[in-house]
PDB file of N, CA and C in Angstrom:
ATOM      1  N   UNK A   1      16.318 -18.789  -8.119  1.00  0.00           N
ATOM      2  CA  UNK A   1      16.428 -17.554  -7.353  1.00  0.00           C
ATOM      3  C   UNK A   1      15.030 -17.130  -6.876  1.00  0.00           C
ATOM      4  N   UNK A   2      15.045 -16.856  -5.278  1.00  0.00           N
ATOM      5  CA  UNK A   2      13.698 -16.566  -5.078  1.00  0.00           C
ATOM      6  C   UNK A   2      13.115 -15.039  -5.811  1.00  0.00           C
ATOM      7  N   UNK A   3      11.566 -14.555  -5.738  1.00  0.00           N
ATOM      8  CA  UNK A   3      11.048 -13.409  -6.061  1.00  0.00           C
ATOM      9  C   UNK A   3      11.646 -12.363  -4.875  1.00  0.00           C
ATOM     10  N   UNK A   4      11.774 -11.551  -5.470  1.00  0.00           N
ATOM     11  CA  UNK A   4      11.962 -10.037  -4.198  1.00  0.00           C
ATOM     12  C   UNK A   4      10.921 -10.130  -3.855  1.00  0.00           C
ATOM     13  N   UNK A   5      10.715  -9.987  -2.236  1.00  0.00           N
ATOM     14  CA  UNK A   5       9.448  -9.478  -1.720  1.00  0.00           C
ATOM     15  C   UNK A   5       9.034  -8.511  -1.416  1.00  0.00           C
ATOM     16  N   UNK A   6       7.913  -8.113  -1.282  1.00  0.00           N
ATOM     17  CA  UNK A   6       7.452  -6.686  -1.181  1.00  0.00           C
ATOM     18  C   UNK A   6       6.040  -6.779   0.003  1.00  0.00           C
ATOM     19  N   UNK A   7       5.862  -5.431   0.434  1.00  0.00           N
ATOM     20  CA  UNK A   7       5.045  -4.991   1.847  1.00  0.00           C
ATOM     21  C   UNK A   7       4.001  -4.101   1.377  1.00  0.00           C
ATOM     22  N   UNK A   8       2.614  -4.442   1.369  1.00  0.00           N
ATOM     23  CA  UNK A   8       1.865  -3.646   1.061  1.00  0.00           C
ATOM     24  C   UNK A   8       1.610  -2.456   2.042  1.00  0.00           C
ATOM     25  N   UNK A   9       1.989  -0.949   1.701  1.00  0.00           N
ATOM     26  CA  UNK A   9       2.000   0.059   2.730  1.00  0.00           C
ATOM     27  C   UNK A   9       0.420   1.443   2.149  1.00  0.00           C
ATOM     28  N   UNK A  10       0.514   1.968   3.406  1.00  0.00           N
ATOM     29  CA  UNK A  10      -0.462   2.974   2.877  1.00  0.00           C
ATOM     30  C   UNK A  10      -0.053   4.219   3.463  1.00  0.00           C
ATOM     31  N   UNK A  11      -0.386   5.628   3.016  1.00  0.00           N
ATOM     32  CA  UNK A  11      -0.491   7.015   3.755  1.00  0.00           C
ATOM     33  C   UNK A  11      -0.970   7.120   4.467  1.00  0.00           C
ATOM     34  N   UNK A  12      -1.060   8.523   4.793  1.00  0.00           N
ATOM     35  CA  UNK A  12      -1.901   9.363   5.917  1.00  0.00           C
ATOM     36  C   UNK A  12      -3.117   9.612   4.711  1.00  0.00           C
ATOM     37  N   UNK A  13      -2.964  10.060   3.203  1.00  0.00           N
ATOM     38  CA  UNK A  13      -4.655  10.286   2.808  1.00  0.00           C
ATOM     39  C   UNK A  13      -4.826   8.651   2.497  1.00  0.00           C
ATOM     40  N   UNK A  14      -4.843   7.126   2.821  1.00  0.00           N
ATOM     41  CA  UNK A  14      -5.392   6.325   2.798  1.00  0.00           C
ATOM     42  C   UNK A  14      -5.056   5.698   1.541  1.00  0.00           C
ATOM     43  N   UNK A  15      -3.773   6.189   0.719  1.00  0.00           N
ATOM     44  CA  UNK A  15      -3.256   5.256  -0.835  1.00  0.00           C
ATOM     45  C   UNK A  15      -2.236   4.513  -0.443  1.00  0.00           C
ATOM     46  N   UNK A  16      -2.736   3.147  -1.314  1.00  0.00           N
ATOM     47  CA  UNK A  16      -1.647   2.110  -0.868  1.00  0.00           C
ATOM     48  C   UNK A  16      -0.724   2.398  -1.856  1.00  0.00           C
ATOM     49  N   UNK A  17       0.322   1.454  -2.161  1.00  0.00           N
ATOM     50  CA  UNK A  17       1.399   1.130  -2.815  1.00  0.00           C
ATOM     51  C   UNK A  17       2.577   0.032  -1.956  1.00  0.00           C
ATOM     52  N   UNK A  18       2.986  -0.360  -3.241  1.00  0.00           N
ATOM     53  CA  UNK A  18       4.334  -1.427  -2.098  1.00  0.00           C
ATOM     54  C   UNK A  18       5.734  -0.962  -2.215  1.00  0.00           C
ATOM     55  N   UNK A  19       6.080  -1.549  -1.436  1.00  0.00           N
ATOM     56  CA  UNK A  19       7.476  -1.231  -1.089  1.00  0.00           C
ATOM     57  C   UNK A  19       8.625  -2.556  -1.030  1.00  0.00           C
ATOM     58  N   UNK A  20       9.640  -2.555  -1.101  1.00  0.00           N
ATOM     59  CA  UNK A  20      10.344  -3.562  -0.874  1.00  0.00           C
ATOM     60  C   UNK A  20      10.738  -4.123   0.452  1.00  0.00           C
ATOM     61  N   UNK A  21      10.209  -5.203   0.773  1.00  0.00           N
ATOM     62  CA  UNK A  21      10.968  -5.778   1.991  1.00  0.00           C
ATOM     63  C   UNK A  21      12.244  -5.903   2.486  1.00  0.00           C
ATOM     64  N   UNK A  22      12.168  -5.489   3.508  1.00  0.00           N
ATOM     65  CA  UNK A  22      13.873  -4.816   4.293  1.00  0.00           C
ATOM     66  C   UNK A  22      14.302  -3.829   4.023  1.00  0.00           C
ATOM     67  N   UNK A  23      13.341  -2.879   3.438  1.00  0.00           N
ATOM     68  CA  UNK A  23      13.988  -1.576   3.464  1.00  0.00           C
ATOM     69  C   UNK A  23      13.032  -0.547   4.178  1.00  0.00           C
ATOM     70  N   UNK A  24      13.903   0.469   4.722  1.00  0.00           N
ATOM     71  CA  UNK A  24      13.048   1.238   5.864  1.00  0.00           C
ATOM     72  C   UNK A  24      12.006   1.903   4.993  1.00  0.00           C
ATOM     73  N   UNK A  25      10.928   2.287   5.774  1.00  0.00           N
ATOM     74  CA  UNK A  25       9.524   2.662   4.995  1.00  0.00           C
ATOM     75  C   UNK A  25       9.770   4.703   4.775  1.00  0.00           C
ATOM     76  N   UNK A  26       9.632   5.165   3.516  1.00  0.00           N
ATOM     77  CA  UNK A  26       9.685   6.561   4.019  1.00  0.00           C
ATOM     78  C   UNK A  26       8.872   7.017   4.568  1.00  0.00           C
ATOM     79  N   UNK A  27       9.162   8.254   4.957  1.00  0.00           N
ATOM     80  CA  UNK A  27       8.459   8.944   5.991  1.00  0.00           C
ATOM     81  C   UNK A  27       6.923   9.210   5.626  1.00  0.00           C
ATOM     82  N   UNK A  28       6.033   8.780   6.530  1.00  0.00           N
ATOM     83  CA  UNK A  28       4.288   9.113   6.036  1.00  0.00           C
ATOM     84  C   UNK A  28       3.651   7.653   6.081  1.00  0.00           C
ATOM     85  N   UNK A  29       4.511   6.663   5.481  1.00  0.00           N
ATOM     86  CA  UNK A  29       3.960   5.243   5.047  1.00  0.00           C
ATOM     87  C   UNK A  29       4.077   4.317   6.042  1.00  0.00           C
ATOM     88  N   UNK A  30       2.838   3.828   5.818  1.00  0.00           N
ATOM     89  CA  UNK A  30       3.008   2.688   6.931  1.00  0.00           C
ATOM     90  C   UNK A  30       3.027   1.273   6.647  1.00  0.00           C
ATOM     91  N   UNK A  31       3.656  -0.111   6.721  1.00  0.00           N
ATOM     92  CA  UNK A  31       3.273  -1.581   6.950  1.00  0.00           C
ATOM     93  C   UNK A  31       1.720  -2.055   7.037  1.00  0.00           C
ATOM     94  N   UNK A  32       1.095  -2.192   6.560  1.00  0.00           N
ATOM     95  CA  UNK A  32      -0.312  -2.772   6.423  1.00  0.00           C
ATOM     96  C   UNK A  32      -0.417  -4.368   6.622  1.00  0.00           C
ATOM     97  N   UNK A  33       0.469  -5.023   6.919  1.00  0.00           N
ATOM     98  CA  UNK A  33       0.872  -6.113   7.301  1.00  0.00           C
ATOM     99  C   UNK A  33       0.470  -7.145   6.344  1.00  0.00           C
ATOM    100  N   UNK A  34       0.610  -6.713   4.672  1.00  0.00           N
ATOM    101  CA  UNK A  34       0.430  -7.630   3.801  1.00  0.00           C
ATOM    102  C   UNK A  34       1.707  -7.784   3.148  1.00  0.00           C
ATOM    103  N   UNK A  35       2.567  -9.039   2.873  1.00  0.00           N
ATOM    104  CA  UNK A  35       3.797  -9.153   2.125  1.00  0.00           C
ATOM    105  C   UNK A  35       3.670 -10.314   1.248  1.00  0.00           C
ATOM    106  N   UNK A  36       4.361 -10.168   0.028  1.00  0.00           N
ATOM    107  CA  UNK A  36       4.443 -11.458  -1.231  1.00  0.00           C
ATOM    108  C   UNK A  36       5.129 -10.774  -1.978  1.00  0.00           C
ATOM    109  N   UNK A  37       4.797 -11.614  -3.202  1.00  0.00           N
ATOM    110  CA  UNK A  37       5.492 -10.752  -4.546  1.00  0.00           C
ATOM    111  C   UNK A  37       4.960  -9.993  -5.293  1.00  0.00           C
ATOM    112  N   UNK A  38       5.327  -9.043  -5.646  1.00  0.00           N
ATOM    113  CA  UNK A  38       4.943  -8.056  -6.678  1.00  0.00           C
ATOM    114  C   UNK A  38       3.445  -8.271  -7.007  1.00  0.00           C
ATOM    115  N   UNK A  39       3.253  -9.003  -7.752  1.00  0.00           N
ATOM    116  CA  UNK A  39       1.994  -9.991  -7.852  1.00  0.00           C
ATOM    117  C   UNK A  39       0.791  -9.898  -7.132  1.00  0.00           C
ATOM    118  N   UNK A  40       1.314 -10.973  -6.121  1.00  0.00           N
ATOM    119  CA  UNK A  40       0.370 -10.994  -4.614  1.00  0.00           C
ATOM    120  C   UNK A  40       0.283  -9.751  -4.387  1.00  0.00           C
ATOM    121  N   UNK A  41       1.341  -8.568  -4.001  1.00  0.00           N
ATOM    122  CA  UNK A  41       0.719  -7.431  -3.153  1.00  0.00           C
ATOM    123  C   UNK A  41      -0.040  -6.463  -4.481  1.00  0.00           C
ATOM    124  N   UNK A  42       0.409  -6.638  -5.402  1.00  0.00           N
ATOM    125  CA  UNK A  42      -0.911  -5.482  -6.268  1.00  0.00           C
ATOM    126  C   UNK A  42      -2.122  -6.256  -6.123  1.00  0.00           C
ATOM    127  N   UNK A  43      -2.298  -7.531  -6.532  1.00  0.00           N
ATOM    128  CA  UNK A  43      -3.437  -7.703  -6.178  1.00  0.00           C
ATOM    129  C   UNK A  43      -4.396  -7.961  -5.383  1.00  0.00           C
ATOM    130  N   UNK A  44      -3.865  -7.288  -3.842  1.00  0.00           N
ATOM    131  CA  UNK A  44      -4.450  -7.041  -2.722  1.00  0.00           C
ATOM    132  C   UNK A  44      -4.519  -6.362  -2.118  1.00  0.00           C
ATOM    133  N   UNK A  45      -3.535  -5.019  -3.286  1.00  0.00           N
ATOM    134  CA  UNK A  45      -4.549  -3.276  -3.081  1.00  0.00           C
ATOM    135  C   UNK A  45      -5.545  -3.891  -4.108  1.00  0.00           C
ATOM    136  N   UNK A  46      -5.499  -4.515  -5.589  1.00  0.00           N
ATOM    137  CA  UNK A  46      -6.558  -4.494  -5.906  1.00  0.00           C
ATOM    138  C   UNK A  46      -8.263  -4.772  -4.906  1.00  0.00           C
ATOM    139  N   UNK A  47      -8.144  -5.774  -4.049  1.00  0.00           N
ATOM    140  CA  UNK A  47      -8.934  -5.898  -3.326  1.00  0.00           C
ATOM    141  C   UNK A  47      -9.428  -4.764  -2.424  1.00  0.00           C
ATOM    142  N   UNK A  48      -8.658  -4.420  -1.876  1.00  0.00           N
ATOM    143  CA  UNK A  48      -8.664  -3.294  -0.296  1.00  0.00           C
ATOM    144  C   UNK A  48      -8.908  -1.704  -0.938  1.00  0.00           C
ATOM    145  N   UNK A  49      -8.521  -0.948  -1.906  1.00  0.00           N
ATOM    146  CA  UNK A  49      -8.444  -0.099  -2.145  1.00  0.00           C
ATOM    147  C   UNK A  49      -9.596   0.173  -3.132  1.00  0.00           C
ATOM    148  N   UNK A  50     -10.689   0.003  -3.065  1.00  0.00           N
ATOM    149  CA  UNK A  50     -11.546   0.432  -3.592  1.00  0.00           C
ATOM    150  C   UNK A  50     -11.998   1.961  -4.073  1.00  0.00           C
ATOM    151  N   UNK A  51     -12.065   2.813  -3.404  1.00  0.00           N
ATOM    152  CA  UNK A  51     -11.752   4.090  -3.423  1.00  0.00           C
ATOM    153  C   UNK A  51     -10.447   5.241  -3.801  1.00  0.00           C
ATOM    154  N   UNK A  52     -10.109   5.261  -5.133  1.00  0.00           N
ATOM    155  CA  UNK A  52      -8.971   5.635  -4.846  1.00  0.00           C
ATOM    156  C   UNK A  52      -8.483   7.093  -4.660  1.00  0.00           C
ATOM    157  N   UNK A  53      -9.522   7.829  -4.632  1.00  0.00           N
ATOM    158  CA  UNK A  53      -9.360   9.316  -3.967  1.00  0.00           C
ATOM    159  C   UNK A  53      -8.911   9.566  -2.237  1.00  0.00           C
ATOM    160  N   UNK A  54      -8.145  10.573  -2.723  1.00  0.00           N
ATOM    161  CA  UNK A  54      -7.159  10.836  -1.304  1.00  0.00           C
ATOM    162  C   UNK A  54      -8.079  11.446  -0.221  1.00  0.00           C
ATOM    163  N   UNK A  55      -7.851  10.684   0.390  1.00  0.00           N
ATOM    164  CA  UNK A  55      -8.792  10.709   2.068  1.00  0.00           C
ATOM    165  C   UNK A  55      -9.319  12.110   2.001  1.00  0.00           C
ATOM    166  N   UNK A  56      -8.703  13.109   1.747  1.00  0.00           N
ATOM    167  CA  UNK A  56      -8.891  14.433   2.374  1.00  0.00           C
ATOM    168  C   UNK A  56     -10.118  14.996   1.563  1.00  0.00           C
ATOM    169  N   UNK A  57      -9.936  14.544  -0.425  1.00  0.00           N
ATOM    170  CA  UNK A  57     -11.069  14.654  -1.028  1.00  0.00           C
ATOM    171  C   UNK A  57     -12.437  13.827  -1.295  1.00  0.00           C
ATOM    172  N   UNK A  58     -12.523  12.631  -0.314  1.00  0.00           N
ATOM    173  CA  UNK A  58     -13.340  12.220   0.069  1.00  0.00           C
ATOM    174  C   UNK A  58     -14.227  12.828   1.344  1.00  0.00           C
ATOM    175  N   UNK A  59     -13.365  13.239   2.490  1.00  0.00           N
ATOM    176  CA  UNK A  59     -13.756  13.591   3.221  1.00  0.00           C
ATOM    177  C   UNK A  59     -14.336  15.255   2.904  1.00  0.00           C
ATOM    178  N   UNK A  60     -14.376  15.771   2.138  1.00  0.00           N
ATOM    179  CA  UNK A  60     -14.660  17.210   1.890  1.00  0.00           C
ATOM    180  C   UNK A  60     -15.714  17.317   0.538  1.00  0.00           C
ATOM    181  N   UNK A  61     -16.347  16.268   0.006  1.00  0.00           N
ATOM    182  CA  UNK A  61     -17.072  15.656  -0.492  1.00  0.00           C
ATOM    183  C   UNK A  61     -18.207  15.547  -0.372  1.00  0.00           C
ATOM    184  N   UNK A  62     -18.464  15.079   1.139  1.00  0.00           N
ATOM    185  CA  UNK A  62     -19.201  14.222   2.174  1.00  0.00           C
ATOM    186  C   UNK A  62     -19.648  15.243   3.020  1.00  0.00           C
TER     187      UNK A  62
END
């Protein structure tokens, strides 16, 4: 049986998380155009998401 796949997505303040493939994205989140398994996509917010404070308290920070 294959793995469920999953879509690495992000917000409007800039936090990723995944989602399951083929299902509609809720409202706010977007497709980041990374997909695999469970696996693969955490560990490529691990890569990308370095920062994990929400855009808005970065930006008010600064």
């Amino acid at each position: 049986m294959a793995e469920p796949r999953f879509l690495v997505v992000r917000n409007d303040e800039e936090q990723y998380s995944i989602w399951p493939a083929g299902r509609d994205l809720p409202a706010g989140w977007y497709d980041m155009g990374f997909a695999g398994t469970r696996e693969e996509c955490l560990a490529h917010i691990d890569t990308v998401w370095t920062d994990m404070r929400p855009r808005s308290v970065r930006e008010s920070a600064s």
